[in-house]
Protein backbone atom coordinates (compact mmCIF):
# COMPACT_ATOMS: atom_id res chain seq x y z
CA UNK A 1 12.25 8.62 31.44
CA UNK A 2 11.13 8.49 27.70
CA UNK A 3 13.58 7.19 25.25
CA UNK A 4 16.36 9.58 24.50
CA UNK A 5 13.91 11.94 26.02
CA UNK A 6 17.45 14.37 27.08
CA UNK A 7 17.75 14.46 23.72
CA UNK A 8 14.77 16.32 22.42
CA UNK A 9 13.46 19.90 22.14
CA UNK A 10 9.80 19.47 22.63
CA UNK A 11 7.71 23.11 22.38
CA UNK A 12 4.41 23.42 23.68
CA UNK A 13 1.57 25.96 21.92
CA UNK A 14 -1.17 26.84 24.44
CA UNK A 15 -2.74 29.97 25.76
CA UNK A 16 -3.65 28.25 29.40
CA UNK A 17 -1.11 29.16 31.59
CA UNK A 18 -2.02 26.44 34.19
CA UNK A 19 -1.85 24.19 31.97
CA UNK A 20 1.53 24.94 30.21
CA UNK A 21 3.02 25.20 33.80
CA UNK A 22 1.83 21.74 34.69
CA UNK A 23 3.31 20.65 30.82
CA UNK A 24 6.89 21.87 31.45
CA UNK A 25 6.72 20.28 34.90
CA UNK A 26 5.90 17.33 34.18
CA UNK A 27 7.78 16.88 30.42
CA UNK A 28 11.23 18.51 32.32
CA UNK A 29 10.62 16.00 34.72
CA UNK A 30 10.66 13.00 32.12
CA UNK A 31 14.34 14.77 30.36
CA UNK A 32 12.25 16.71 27.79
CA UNK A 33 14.02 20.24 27.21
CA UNK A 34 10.63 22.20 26.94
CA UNK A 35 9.48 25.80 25.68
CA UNK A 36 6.36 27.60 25.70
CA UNK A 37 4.66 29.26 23.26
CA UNK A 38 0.81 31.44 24.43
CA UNK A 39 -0.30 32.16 21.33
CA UNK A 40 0.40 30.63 17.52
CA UNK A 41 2.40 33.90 16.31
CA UNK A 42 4.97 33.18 18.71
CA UNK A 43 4.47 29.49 18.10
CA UNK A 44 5.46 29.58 14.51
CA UNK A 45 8.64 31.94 15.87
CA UNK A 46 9.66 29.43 18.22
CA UNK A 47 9.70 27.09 14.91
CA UNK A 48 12.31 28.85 13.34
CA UNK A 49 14.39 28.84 16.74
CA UNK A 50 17.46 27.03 17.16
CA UNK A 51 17.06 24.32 17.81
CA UNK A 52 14.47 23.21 16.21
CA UNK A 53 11.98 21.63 17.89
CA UNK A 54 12.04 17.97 18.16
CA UNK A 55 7.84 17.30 18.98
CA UNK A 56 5.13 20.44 19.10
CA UNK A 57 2.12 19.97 20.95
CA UNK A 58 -0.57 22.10 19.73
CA UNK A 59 -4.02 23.33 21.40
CA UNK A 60 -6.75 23.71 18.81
CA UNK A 61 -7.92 26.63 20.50
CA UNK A 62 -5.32 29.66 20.44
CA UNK A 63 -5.77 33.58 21.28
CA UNK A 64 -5.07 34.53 17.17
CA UNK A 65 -5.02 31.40 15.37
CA UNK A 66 -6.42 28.06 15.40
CA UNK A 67 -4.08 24.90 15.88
CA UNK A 68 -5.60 24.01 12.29
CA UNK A 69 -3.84 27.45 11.01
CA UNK A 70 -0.70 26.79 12.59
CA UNK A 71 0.05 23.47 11.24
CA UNK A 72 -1.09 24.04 7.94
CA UNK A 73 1.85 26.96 8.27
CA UNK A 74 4.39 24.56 9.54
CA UNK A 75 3.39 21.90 6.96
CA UNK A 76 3.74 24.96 3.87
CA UNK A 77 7.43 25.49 4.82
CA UNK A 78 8.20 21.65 4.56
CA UNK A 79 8.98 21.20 8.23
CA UNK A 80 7.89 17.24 9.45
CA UNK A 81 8.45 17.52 13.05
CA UNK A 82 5.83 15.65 14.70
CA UNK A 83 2.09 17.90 15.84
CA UNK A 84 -0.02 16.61 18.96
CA UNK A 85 -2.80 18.33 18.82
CA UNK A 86 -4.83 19.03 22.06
CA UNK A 87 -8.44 19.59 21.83
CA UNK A 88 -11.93 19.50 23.58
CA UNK A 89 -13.52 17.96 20.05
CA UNK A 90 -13.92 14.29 19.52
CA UNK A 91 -15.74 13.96 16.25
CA UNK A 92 -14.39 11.86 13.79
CA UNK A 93 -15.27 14.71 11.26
CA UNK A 94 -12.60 16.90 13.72
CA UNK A 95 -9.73 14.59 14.10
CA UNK A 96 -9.78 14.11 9.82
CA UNK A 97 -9.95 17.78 9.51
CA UNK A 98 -7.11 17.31 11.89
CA UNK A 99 -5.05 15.46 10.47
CA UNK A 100 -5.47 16.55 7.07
CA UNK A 101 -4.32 19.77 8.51
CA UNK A 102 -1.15 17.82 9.63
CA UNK A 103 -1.56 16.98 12.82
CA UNK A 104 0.34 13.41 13.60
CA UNK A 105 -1.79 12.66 16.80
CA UNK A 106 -4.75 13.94 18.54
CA UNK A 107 -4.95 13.67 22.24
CA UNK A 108 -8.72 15.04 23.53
CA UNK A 109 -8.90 16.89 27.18
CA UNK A 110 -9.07 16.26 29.95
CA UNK A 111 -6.00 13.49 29.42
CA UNK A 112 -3.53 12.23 31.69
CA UNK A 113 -0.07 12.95 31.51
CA UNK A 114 0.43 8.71 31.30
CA UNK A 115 -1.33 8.88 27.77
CA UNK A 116 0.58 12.18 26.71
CA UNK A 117 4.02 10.22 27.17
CA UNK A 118 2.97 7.49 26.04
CA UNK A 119 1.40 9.35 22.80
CA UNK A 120 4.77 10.95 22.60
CA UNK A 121 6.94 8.31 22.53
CA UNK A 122 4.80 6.91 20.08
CA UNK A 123 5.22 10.05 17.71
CA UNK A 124 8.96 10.04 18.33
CA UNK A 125 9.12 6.28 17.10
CA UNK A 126 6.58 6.64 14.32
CA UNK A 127 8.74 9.91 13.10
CA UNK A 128 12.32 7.35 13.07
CA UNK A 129 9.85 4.87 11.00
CA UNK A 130 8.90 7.19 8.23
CA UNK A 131 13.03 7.62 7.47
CA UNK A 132 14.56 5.29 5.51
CA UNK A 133 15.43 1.62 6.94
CA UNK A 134 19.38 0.37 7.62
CA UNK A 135 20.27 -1.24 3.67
CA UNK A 136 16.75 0.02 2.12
CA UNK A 137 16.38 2.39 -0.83
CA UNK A 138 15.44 5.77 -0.65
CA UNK A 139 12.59 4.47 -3.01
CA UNK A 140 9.70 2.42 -2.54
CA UNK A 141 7.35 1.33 -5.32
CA UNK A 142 4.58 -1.35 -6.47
CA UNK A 143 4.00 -1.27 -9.87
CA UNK A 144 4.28 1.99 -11.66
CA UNK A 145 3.26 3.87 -8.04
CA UNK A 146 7.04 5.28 -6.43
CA UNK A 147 7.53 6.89 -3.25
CA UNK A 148 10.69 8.88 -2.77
CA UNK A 149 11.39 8.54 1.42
CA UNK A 150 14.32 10.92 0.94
CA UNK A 151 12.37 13.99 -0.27
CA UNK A 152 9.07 12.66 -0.22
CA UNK A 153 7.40 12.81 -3.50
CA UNK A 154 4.75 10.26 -4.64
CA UNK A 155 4.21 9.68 -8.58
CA UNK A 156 2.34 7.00 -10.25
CA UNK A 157 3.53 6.61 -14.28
CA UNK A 158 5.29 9.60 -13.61
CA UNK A 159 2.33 11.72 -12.56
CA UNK A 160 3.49 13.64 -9.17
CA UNK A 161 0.38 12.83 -6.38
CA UNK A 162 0.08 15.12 -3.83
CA UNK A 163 -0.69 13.73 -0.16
CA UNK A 164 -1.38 15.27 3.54
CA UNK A 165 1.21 13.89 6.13
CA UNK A 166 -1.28 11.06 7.48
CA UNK A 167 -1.84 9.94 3.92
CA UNK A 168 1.82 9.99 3.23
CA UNK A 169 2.49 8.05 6.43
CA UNK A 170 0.05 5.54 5.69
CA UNK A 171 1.05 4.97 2.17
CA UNK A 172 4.34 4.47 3.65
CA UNK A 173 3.50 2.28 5.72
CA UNK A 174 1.32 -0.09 3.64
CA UNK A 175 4.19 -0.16 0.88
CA UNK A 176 6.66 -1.25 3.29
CA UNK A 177 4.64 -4.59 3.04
CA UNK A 178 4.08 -5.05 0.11
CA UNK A 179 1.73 -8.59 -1.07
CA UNK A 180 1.10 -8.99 3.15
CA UNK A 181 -2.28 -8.61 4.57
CA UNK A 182 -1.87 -6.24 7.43
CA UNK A 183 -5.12 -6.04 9.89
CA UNK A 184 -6.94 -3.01 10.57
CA UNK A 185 -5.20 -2.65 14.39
CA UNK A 186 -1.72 -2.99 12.79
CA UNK A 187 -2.18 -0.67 10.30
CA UNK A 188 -3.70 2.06 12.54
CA UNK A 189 -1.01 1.14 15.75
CA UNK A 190 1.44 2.02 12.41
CA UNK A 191 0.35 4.95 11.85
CA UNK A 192 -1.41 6.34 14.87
CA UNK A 193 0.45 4.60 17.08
CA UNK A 194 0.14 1.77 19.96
CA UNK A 195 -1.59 4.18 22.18
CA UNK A 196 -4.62 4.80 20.03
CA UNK A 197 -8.04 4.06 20.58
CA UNK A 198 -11.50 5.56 18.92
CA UNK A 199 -13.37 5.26 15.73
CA UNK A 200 -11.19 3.26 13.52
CA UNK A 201 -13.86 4.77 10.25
CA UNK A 202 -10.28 6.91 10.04
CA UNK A 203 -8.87 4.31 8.48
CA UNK A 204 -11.37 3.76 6.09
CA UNK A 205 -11.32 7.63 5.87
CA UNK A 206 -7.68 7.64 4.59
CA UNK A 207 -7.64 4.64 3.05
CA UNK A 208 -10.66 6.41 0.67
CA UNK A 209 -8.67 9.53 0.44
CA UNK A 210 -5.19 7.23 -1.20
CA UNK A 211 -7.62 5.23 -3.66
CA UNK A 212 -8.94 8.54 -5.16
CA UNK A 213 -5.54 9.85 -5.51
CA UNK A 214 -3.42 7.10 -6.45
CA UNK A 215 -5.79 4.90 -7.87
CA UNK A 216 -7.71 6.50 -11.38
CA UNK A 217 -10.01 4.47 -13.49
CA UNK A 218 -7.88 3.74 -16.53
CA UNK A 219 -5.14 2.67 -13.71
CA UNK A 220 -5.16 -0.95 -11.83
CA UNK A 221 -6.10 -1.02 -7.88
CA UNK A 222 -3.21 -1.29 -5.73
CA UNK A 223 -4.60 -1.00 -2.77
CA UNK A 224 -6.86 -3.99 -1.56
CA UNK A 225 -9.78 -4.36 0.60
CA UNK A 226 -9.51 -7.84 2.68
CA UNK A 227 -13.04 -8.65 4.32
CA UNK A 228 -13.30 -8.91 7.88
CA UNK A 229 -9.09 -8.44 8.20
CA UNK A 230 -7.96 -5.56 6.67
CA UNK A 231 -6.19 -4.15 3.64
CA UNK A 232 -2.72 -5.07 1.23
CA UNK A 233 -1.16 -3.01 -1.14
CA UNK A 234 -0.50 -5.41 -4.64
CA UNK A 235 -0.16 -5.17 -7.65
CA UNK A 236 -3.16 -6.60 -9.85
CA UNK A 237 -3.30 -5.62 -13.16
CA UNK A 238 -6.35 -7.70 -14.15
CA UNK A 239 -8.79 -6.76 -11.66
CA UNK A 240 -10.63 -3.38 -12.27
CA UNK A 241 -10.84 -1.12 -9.97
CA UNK A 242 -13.92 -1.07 -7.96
């Protein structure tokens, strides 16, 4: 059985009946309470339903909207209850539009129901990373770059920066350690958790996408390229940015 699996509401969005049947089956099965949602207007109404929904998984493909729309919509009303996305595409250009949308994970069909626990537990762990550690502050920062964990908000010299969730998450993550080379698989088994595999150019995706926000050219580079490793977030006020 997942891990405190009795515990959570978990609401599936899909317009394949078949499939959906076979979901709540199988996720009941594991202690999941599960509900069902055909289309994304009833999706984002079984949002606001008490309770809340623990984890969502999302088809990309819906009757009215697209899984794209329906995140964005969750995202807008603040809501950070973990998104995996279901999908036939398996660009890398898909999963970032993905994920900049807000999706946490991205599992591609066909996919067995093995990799969509294990993808699941890995959300549900991920989300109880992103809240604030036993005895640590409700604010991380390097430098004059502060992250806010209670509510959030990212500000460098006072400037607010505004990031998707994956950006957010990684940034998180990264700043956690600060001064510590972290490789490439720990960073994106971090964020995207242990039961990822693909293209890791999202990494250097989203690690492009924090550098042009939090990094400007009158501002030292905090975040650090280390060749053939990975990356580390430092302060270094006497290197340029490159």
């Amino acid at each position: 059985m997942a891990p405190d699996a009795e515990q959570l509401q978990l609401l599936v969005i899909d317009d394949e009946p078949k499939l959906t049947d076979f979901l709540r089956m199988e996720l009941e099965v594991e202690g999941y309470s599960v509900a069902v949602a055909h289309d994304g207007a009833s999706g984002l109404i079984a949002m606001r339903s008490d309770p809340t929904p623990d984890l969502v998984l999302l088809d990309w493909n819906l009757p009215d909207f697209t899984g794209l729309d329906i995140c964005r919509r969750i995202r807008a009303t603040g809501m950070k209850v973990p998104v995996l996305m279901l999908t036939g595409h398996n660009e890398v250009k898909d999963k970032v539009e993905a994920l900049d949308a807000g999706v946490d994970d991205y599992l591609v069909k066909p996919f067995s129901i093995e990799e969509l626990l294990a993808r699941l537990r890995a959300l549900q762990r991920r989300a109880l990373a992103m809240q604030p550690q036993e005895q640590e502050s409700d604010l991380l920062s390097i430098g004059d770059l502060e992250v806010n964990l209670a509510n959030h908000d990212v500000s460098r010299s006072g400037r607010p920066i505004a990031l998707s969730n994956k950006e957010y998450q990684l940034l998180v993550f990264m700043m956690r350690a600060p001064n510590k080379v972290q490789t490439r698989m720990d960073i994106l088994h971090g964020v995207w958790g242990e039961s990822f595999y693909g293209d890791d150019n999202l990494l250097d995706v989203y690690i492009r996408y924090l550098r042009q926000k939090i990094e400007t050219d009158d501002q030292p580079k905090l975040i650090h390229t280390v060749r053939g490793v990975g990356f580390m977030m430092r302060e270094d006020a006497s290197e340029a940015r490159a």
